[in-house]
Protein backbone atom coordinates (compact mmCIF):
# COMPACT_ATOMS: atom_id res chain seq x y z
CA UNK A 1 27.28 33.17 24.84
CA UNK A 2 25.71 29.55 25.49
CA UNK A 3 22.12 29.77 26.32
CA UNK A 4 20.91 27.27 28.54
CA UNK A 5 17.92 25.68 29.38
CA UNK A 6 17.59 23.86 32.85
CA UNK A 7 15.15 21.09 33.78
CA UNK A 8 14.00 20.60 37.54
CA UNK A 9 14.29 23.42 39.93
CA UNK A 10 14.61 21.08 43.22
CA UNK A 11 17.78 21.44 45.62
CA UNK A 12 20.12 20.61 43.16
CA UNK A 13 18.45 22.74 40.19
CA UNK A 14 18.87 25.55 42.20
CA UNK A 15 22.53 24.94 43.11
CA UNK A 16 23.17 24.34 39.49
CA UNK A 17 20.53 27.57 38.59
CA UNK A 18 22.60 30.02 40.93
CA UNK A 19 26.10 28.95 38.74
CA UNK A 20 24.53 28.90 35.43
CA UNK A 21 23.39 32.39 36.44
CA UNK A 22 26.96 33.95 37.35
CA UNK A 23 28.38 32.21 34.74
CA UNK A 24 30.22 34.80 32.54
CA UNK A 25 29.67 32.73 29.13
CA UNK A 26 26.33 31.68 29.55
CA UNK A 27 22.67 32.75 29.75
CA UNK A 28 20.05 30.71 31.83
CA UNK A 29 17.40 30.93 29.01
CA UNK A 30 14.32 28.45 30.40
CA UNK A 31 13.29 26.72 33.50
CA UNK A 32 11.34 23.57 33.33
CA UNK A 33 9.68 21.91 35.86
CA UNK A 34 6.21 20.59 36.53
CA UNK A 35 5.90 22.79 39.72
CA UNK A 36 5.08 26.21 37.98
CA UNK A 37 5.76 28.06 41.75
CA UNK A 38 9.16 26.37 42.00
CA UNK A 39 10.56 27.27 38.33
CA UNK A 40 9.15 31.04 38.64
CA UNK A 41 11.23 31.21 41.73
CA UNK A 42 14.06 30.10 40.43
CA UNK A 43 13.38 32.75 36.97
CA UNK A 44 12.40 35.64 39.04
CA UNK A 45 15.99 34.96 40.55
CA UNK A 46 18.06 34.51 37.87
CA UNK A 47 15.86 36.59 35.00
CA UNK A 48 15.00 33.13 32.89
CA UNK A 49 11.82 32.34 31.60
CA UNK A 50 9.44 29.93 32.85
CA UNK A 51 8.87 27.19 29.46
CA UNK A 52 7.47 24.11 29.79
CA UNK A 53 9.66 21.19 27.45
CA UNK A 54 8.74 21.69 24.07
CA UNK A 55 9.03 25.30 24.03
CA UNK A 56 12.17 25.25 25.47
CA UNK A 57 13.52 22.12 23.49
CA UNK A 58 12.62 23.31 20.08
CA UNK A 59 14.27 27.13 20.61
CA UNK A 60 17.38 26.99 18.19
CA UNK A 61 18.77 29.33 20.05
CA UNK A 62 19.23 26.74 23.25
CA UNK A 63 22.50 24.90 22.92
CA UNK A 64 22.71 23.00 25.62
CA UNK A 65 20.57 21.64 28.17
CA UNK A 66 21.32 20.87 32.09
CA UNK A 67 19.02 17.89 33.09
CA UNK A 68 18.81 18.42 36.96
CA UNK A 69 14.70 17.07 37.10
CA UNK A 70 13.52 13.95 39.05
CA UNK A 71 15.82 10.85 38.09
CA UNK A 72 12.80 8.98 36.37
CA UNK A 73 12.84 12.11 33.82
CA UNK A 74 16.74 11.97 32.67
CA UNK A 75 17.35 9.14 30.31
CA UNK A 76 13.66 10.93 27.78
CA UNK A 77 14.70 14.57 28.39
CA UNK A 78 18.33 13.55 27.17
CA UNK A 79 16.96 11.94 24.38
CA UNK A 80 14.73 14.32 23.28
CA UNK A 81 17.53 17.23 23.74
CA UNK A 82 20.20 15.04 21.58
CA UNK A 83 17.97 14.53 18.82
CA UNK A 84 17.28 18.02 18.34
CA UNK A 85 21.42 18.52 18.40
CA UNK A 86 21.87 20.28 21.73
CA UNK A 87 24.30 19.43 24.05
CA UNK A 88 23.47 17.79 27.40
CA UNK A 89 24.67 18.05 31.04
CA UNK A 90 22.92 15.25 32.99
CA UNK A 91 22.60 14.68 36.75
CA UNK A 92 23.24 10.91 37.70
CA UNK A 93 22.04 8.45 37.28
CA UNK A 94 20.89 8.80 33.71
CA UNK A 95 18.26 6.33 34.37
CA UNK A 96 17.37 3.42 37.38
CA UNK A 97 17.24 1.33 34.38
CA UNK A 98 20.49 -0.05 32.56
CA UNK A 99 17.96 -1.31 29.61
CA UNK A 100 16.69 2.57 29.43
CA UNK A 101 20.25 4.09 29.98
CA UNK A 102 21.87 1.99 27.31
CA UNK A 103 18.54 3.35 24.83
CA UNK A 104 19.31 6.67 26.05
CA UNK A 105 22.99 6.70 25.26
CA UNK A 106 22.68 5.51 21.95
CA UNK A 107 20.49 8.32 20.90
CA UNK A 108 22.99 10.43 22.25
CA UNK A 109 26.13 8.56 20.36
CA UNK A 110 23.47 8.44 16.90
CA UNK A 111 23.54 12.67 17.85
CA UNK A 112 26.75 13.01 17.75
CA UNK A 113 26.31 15.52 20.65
CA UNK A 114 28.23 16.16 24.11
CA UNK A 115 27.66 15.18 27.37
CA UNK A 116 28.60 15.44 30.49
CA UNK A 117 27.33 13.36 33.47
CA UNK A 118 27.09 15.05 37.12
CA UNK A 119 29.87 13.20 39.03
CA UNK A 120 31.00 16.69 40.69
CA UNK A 121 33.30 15.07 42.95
CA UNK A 122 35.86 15.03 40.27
CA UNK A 123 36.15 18.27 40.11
CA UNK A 124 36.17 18.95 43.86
CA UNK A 125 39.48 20.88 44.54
CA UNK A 126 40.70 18.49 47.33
CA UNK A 127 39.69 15.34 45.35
CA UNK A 128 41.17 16.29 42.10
CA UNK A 129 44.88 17.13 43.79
CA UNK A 130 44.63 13.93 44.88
CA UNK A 131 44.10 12.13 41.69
CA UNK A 132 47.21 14.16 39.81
CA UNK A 133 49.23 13.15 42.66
CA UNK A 134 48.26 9.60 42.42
CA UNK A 135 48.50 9.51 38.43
CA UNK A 136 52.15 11.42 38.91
CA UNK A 137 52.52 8.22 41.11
CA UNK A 138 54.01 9.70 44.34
CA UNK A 139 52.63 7.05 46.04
CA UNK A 140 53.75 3.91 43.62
CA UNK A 141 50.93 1.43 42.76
CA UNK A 142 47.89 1.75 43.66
CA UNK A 143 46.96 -1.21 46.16
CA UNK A 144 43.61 0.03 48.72
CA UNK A 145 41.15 3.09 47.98
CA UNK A 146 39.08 3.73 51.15
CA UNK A 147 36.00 6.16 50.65
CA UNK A 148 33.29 6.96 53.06
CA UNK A 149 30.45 9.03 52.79
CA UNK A 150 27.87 9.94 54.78
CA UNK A 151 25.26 12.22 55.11
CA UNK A 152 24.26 14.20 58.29
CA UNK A 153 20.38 12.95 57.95
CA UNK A 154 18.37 10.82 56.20
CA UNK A 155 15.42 11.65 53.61
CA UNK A 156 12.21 11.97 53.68
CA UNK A 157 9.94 8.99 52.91
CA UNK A 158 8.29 11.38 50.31
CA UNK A 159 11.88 11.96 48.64
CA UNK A 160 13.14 8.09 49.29
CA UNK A 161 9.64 6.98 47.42
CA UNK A 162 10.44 9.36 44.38
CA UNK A 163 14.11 7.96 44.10
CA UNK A 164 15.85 5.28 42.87
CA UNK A 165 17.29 3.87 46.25
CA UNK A 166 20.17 4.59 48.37
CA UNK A 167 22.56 2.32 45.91
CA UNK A 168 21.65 4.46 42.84
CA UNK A 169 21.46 7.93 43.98
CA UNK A 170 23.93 7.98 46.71
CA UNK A 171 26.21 5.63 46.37
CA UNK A 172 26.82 5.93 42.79
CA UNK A 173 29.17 9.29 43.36
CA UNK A 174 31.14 6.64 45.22
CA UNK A 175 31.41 3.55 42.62
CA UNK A 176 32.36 6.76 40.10
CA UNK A 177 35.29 8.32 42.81
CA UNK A 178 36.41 3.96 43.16
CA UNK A 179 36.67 3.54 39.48
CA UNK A 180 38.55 7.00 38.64
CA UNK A 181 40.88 6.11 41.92
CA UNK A 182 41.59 2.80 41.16
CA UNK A 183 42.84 3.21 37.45
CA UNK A 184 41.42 -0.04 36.84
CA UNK A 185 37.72 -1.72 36.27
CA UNK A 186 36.18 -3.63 39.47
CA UNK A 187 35.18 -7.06 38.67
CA UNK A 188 34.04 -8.37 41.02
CA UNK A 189 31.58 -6.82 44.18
CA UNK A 190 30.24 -7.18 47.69
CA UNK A 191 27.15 -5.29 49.34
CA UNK A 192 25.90 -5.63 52.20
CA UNK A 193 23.49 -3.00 53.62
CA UNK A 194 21.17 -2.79 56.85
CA UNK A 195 18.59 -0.47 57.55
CA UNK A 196 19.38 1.26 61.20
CA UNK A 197 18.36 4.66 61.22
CA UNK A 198 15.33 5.30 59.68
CA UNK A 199 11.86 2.76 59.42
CA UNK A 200 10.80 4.20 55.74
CA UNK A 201 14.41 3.17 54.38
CA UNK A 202 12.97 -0.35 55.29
CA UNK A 203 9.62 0.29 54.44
CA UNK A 204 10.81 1.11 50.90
CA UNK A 205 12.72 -2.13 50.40
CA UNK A 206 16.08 0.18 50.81
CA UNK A 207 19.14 0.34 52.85
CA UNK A 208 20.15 3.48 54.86
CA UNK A 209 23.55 1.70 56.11
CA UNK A 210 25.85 0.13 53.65
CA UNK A 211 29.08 -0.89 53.26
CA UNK A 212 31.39 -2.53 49.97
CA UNK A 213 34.17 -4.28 48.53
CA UNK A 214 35.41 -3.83 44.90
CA UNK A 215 37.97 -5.73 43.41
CA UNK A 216 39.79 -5.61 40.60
CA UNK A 217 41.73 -7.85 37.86
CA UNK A 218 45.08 -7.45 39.66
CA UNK A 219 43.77 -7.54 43.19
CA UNK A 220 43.47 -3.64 43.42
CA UNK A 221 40.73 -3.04 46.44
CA UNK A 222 38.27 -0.38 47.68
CA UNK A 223 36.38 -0.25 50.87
CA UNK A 224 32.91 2.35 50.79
CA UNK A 225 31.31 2.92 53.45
CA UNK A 226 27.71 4.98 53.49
CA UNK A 227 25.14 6.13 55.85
CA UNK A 228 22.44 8.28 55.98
CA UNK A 229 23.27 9.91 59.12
CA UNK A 230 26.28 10.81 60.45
CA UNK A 231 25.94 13.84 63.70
CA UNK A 232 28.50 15.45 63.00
CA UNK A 233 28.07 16.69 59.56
CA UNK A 234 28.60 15.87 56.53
CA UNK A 235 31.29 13.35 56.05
CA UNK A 236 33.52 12.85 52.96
CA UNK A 237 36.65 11.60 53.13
CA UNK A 238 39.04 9.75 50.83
CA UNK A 239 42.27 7.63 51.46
CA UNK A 240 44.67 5.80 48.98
CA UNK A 241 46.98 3.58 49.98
CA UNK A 242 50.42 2.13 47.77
CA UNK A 243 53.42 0.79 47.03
CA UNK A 244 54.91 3.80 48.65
CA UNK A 245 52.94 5.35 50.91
CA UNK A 246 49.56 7.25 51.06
CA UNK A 247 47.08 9.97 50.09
CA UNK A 248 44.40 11.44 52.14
CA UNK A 249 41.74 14.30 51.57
CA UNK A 250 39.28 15.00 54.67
CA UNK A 251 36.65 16.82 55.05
CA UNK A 252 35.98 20.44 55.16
CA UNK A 253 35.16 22.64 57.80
CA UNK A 254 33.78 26.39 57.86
CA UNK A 255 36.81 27.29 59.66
CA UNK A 256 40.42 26.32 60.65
CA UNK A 257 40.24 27.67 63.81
CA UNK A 258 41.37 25.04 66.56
CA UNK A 259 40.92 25.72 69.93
CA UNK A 260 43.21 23.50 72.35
CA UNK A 261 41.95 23.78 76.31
CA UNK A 262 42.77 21.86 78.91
CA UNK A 263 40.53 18.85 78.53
CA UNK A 264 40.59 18.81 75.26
CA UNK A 265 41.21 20.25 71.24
CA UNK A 266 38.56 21.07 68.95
CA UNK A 267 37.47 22.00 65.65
CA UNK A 268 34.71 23.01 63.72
CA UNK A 269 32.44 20.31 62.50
CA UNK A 270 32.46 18.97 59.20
CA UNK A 271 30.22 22.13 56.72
CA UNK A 272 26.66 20.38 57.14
CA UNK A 273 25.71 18.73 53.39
CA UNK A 274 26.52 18.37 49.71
CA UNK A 275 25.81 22.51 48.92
CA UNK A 276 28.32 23.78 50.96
CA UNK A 277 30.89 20.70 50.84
CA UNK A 278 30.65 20.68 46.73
CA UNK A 279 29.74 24.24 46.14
CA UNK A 280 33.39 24.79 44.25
CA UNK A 281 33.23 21.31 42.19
CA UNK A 282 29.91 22.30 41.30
CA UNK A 283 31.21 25.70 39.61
CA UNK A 284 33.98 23.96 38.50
CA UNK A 285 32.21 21.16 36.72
CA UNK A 286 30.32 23.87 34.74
CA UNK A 287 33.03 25.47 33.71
CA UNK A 288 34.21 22.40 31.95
CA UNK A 289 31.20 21.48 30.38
CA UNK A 290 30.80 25.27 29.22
CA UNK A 291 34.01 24.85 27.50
CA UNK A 292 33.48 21.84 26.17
CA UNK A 293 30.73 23.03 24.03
CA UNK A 294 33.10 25.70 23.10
CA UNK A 295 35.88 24.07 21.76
CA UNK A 296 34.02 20.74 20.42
CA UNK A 297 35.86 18.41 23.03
CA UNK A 298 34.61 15.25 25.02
CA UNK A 299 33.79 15.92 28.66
CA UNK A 300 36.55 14.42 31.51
CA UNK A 301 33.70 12.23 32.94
CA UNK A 302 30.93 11.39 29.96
CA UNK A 303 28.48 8.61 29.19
CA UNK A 304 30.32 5.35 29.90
CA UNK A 305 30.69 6.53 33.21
CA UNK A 306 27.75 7.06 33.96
CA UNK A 307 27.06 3.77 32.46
CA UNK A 308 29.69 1.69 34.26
CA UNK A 309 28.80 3.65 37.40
CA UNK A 310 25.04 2.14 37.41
CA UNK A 311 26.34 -1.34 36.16
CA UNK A 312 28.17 -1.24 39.54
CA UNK A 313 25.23 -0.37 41.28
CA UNK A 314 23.02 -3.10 40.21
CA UNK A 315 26.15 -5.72 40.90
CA UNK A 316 25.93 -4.45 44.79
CA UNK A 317 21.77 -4.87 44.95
CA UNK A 318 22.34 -8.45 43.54
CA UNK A 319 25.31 -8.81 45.96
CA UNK A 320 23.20 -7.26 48.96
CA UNK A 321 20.48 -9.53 48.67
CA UNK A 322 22.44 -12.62 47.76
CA UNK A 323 24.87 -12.18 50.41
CA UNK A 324 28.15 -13.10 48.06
CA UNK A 325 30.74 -11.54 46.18
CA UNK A 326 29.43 -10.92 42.26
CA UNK A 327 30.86 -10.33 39.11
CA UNK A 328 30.83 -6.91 37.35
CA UNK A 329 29.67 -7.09 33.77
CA UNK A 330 30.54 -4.36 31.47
């Protein structure tokens, strides 16, 4: 049994909270987080104590930790946990700071220990059937990815001000999906983002609208395109085109039910946001970091790509504000 000890009990601590809980090999040992009434709910849910980070930290009997607090916290919480040998699940980015990440990594290399970064898209169902397909090249050579992702509303200008911008915690999942998809590095970038649906995006110095070009070595190419609202739900979708034809996962709906009428067809929206889209790549993602631990392996999707993922980000904020194509610099 791997006891656990989670850190943040926002939205996506509690998604990750409710797995850790049914998880058959693992015991949700602490909650941490600086809200006391937010980490008691989360314990009085899933029987796991309330700690603050010391306590919980220096238990020997924690051997792992699931860093799912507020994105400025990651890079010292990972730190801390790898010097004290435990093994580390991290929610992207690891830090809004390549200088920090790139601190926080080496610790974590000097450790010896695993980890895992939160890219859950990999392990979505739909998403990962299309990467084996791709890598058992039915479709030849990869030439165009095309990924778009929006989400059915924008935040608040309480949760935009405690981010890291739409680049770094949004768009990110999409420079990771572009890199695994293209089976190459991008080298060179464009950004260019607008701010069209919401004032505080602008406010903030932030885009809510963006769109990019990646390119790499041997002319590979992938199109993202993000927004912060889309009506209709939540919209993820992914297309690869090659040498011999194409690959395509769309987005998921509550039902399949299709009703066809005389004016017109219809479906179910899109399910509404990230919980119920990702809910099964979240489990899933678990899983493999649980047995990871186990067996002493190195996580699918680790530290470099969580490094190589921001690297890409801070290419496209140079790009957006310069208005040119840039380099990527690993």
């Amino acid at each position: 049994m791997l006891d656990v000890c989670l850190f943040g009990a926002g939205l996506i601590g509690s998604v990750h909270a409710v797995n850790l809980a049914r998880h058959p090999r693992v015991r949700l040992r602490y909650v941490v987080d600086p809200r006391p009434e937010a980490a008691a709910r989360i314990a009085a849910q899933t029987g796991a104590t309330v700690a603050d980070a010391a306590t919980a930290l220096d238990d020997p009997a924690v051997g792992a930790v699931m860093i799912a607090s507020a994105t400025r916290s990651h890079a010292d919480l990972a730190a801390a946990a790898a010097a004290r040998g435990k093994a580390i699940f991290c929610e992207k980015p690891i830090d809004l700071d390549l200088a920090r990440t790139d601190a926080c990594l080496a610790a974590v290399r000097a450790a010896g220990v695993i980890f895992q970064i939160g890219f859950n898209r990999r392990f979505d169902p739909s998403f990962r059937a299309l990467k084996h397909r791709l890598d058992a090249r039915e479709i030849g050579s990869v030439e165009q990815v095309i990924i778009t992702s929006r989400d059915p509303e924008p935040e608040t200008e309480e949760a935009l001000a405690a981010g890291g911008g739409v680049f770094r915690e949004m768009t990110i999942h999409d420079f990771d999906m572009a890199r695994h998809l293209l089976g190459e590095e991008p080298v060179a970038l464009f950004a260019t983002g607008s701010s069209l649906v919401s004032p505080a995006y602008a406010r903030l110095g932030d885009y809510d609208t963006a769109m990019f070009v990646l390119r790499t070595a041997s002319g590979r190419q992938c199109h993202i395109n993000n927004s912060v609202r889309a009506s209709y739900g939540y919209d993820q979708r992914i297309e690869v085109h090659g040498s011999d034809g194409m690959l395509r996962a769309g987005n998921r709906a509550p039902t399949s039910v299709e009703h066809s009428g005389v004016r017109a067809v219809s479906t179910d929206k899109p399910l509404h946001f990230f919980v119920e889209r990702y809910a099964e790549s979240y489990a899933a993602e678990l899983d493999h970091f649980v047995a990871c631990v186990e067996q002493g392996r190195e996580p699918e999707v680790g530290a470099e790509d969580g490094r190589k993922a921001m690297i890409l980000c801070e290419a496209a904020l140079v790009s957006a504000a310069s208005g040119r194509f840039e380099p990527v610099r690993y």
